[in-house]
PDB file of N, CA and C in Angstrom:
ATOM      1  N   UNK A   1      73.160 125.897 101.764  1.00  0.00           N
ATOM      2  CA  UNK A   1      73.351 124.643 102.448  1.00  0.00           C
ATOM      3  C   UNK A   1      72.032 123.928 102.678  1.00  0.00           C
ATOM      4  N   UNK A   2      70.907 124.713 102.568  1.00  0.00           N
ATOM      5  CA  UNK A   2      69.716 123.912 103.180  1.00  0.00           C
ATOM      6  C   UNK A   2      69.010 122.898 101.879  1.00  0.00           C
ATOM      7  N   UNK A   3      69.724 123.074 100.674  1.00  0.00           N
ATOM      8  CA  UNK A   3      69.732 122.732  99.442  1.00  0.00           C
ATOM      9  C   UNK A   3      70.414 121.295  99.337  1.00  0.00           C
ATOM     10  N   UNK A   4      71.452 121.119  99.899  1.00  0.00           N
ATOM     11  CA  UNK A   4      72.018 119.958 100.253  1.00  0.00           C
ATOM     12  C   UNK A   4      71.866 119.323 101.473  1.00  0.00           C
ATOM     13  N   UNK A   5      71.215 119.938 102.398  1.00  0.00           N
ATOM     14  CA  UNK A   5      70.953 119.224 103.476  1.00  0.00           C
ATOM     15  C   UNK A   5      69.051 118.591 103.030  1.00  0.00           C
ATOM     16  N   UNK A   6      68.307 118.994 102.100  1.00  0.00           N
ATOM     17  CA  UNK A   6      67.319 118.335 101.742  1.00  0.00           C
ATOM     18  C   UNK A   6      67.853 117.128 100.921  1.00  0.00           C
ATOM     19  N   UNK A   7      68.644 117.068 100.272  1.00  0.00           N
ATOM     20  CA  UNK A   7      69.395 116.036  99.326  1.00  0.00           C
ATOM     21  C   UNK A   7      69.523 115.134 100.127  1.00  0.00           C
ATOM     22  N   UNK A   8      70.347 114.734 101.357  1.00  0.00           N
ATOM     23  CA  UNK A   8      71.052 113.821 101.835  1.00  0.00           C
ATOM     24  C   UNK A   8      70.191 113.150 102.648  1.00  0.00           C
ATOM     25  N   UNK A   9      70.205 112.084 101.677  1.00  0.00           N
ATOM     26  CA  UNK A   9      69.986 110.607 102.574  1.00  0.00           C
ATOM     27  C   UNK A   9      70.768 110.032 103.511  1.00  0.00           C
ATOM     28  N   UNK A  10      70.066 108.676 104.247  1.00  0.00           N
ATOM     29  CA  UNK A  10      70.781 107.941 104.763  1.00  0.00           C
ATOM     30  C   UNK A  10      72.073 107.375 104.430  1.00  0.00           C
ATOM     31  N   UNK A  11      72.004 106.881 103.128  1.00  0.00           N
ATOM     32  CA  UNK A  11      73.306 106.245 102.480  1.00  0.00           C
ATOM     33  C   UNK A  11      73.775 107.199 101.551  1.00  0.00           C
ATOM     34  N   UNK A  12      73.788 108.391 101.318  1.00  0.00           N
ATOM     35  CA  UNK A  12      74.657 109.098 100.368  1.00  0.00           C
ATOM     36  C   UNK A  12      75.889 108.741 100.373  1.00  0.00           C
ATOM     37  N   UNK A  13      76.616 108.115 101.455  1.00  0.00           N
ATOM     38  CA  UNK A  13      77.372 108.365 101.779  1.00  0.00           C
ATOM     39  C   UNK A  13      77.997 107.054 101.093  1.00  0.00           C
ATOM     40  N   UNK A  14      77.285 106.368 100.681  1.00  0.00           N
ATOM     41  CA  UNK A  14      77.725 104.859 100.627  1.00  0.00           C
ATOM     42  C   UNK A  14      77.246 104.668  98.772  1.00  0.00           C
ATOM     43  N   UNK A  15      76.532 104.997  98.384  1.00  0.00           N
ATOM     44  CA  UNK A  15      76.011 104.932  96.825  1.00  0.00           C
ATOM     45  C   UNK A  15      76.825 106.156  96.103  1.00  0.00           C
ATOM     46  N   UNK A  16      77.436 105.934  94.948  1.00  0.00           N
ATOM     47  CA  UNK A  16      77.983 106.688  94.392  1.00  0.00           C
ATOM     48  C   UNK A  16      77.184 107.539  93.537  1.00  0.00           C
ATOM     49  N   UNK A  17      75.829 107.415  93.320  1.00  0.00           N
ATOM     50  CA  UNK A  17      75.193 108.076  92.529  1.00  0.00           C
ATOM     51  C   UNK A  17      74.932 109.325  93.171  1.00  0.00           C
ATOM     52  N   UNK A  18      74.430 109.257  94.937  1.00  0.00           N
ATOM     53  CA  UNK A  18      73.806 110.057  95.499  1.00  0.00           C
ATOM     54  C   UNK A  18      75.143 111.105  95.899  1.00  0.00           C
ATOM     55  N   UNK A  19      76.394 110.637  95.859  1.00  0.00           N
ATOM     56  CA  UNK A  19      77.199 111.657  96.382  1.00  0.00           C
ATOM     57  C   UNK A  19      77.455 112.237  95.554  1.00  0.00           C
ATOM     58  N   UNK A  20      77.539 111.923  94.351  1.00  0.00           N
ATOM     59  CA  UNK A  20      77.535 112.517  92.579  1.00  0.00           C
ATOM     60  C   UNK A  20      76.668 113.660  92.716  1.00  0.00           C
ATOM     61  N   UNK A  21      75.184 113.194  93.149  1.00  0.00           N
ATOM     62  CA  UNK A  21      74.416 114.301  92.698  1.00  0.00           C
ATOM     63  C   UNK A  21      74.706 115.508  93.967  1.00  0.00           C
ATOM     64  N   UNK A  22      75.158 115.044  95.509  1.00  0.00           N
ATOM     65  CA  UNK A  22      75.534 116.160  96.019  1.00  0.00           C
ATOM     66  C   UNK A  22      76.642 117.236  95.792  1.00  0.00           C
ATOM     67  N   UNK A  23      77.419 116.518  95.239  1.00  0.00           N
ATOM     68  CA  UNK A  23      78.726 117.107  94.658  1.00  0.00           C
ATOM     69  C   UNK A  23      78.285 118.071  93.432  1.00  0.00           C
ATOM     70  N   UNK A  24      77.667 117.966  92.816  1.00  0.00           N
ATOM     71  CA  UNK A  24      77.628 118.729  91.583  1.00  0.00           C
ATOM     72  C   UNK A  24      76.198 119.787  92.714  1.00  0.00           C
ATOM     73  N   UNK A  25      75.461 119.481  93.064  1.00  0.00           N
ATOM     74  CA  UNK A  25      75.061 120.531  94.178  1.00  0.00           C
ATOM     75  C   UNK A  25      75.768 121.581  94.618  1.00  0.00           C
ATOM     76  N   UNK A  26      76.751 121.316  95.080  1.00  0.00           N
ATOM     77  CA  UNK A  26      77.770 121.942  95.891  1.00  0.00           C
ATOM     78  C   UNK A  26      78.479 122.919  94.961  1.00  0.00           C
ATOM     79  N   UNK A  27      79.245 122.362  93.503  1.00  0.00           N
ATOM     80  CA  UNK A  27      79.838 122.772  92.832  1.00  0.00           C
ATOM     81  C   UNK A  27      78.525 123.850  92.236  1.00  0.00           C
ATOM     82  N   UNK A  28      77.161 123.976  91.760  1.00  0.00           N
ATOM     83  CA  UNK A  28      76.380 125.024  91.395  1.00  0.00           C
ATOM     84  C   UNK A  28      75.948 126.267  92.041  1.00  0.00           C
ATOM     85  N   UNK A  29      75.955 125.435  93.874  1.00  0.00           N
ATOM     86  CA  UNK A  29      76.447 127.008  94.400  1.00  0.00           C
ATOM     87  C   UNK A  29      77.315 127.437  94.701  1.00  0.00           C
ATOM     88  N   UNK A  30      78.547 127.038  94.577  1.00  0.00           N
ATOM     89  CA  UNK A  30      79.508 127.753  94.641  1.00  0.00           C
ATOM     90  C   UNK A  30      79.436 128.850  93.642  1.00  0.00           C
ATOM     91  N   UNK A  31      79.079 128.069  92.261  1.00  0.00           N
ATOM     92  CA  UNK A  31      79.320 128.930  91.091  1.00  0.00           C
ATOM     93  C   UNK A  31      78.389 130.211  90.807  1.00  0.00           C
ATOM     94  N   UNK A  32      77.341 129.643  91.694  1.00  0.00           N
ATOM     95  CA  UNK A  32      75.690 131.049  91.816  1.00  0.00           C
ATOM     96  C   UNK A  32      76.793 131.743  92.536  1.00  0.00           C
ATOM     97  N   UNK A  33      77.574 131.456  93.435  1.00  0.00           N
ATOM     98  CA  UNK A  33      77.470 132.976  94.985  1.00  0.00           C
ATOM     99  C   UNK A  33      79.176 133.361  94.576  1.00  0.00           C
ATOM    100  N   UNK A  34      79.845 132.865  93.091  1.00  0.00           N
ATOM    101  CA  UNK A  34      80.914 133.882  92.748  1.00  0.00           C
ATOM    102  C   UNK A  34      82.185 132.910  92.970  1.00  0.00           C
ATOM    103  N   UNK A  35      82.046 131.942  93.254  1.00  0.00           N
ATOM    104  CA  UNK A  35      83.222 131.269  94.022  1.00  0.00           C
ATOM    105  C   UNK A  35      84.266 131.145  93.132  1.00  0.00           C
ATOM    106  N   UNK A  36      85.644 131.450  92.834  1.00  0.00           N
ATOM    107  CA  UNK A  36      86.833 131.202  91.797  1.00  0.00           C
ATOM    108  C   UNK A  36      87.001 129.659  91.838  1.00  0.00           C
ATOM    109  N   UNK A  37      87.140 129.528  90.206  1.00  0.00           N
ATOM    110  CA  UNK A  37      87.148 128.256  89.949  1.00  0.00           C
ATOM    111  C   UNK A  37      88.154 127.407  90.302  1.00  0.00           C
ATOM    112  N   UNK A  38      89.115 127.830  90.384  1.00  0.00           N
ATOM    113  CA  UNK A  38      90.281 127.041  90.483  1.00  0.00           C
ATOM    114  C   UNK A  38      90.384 126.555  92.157  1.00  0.00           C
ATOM    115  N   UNK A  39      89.285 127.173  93.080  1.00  0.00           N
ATOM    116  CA  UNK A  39      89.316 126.742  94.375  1.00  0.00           C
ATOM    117  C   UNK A  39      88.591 125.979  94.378  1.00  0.00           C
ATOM    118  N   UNK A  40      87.385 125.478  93.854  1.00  0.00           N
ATOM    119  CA  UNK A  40      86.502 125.040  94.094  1.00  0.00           C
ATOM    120  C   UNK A  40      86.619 123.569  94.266  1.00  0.00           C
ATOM    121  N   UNK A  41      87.216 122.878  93.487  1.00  0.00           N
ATOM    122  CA  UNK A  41      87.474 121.282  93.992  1.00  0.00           C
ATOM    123  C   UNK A  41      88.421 121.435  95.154  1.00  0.00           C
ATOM    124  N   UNK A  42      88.406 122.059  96.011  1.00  0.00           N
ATOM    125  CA  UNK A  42      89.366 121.852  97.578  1.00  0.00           C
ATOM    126  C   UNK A  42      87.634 122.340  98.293  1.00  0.00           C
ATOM    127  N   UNK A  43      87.313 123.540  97.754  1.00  0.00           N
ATOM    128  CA  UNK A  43      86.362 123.903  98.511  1.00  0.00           C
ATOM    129  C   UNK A  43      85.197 122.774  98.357  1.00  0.00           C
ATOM    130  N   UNK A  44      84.765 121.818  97.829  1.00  0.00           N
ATOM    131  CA  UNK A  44      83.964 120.781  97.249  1.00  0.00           C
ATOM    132  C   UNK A  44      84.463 119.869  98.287  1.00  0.00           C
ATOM    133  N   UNK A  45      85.251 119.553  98.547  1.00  0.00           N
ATOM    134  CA  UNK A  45      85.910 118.721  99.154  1.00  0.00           C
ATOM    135  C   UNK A  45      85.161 118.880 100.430  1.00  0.00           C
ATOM    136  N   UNK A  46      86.277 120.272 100.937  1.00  0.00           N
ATOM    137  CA  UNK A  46      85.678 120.529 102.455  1.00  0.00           C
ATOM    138  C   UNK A  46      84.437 120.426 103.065  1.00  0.00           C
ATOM    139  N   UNK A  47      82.981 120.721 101.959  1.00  0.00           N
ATOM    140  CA  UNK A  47      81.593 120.785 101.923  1.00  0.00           C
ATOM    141  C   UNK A  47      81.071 119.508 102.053  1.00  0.00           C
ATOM    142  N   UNK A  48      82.257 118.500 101.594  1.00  0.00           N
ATOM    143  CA  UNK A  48      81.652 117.038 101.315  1.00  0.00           C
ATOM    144  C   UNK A  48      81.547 116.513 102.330  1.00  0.00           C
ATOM    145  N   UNK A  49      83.268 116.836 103.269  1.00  0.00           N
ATOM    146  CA  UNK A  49      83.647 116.408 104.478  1.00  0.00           C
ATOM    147  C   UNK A  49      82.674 116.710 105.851  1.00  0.00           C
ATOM    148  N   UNK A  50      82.314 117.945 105.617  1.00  0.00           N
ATOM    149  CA  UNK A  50      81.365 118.791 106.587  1.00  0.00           C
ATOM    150  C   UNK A  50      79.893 118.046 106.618  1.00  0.00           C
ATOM    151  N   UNK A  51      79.763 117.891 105.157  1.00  0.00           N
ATOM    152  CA  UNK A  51      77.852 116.991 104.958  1.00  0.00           C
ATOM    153  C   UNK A  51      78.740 115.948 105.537  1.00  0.00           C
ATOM    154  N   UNK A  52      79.537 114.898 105.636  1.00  0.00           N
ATOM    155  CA  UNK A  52      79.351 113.688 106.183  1.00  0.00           C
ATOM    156  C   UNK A  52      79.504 113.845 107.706  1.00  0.00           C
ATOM    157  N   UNK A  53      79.668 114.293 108.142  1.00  0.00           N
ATOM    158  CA  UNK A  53      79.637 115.013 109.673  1.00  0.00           C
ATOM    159  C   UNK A  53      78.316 115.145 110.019  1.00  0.00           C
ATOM    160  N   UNK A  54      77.993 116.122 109.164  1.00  0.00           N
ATOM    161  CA  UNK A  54      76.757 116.704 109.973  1.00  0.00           C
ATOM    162  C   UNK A  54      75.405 115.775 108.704  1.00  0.00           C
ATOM    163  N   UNK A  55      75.375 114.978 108.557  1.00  0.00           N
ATOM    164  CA  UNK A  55      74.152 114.238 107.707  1.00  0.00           C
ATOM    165  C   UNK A  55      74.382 113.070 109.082  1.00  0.00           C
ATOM    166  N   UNK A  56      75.102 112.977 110.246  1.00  0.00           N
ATOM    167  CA  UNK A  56      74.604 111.905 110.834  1.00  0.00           C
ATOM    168  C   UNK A  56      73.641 112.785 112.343  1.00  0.00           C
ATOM    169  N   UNK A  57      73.706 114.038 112.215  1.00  0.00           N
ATOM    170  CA  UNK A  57      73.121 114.771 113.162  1.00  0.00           C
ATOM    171  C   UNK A  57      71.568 115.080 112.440  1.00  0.00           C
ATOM    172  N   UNK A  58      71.551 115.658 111.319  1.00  0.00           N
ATOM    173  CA  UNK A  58      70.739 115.734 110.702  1.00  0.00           C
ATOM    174  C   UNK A  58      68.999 114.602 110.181  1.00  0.00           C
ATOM    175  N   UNK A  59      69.992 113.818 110.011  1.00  0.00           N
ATOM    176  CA  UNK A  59      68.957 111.684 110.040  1.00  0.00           C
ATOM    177  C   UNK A  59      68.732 111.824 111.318  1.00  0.00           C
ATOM    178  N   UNK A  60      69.470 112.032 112.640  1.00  0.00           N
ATOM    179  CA  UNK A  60      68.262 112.391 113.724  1.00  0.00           C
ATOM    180  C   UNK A  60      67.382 113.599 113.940  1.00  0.00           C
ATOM    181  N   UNK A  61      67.709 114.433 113.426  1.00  0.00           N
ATOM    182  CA  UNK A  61      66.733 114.912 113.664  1.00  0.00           C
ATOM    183  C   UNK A  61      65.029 115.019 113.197  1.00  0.00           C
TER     184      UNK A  61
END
């Protein structure tokens, strides 16, 4: 996670390029730490939902 929490900008959230490149982030570690494929776009999802949560805690800090 600390891999995608260096990624995220201010507007990831808003430019489609930058959520592109977090997404395929997400999807490479899943695939390093074993994750079954066929979960992984739900689990991608959830990771996405979670960074937009916590990327507005994060920009403050």
């Amino acid at each position: 996670m600390t891999e995608v929490r260096k990624s995220v900008s201010i507007d990831w959230t808003v430019r489609e390029s930058a959520r592109a490149r977090v997404k395929v982030m997400v999807r490479r570690i899943l695939k390093k730490h074993g994750f079954p494929p066929d979960l992984q776009d739900e689990a991608t999802k959830t990771v996405l939902a979670q960074t937009e949560l916590l990327s507005a805690i994060w920009a403050a800090a």
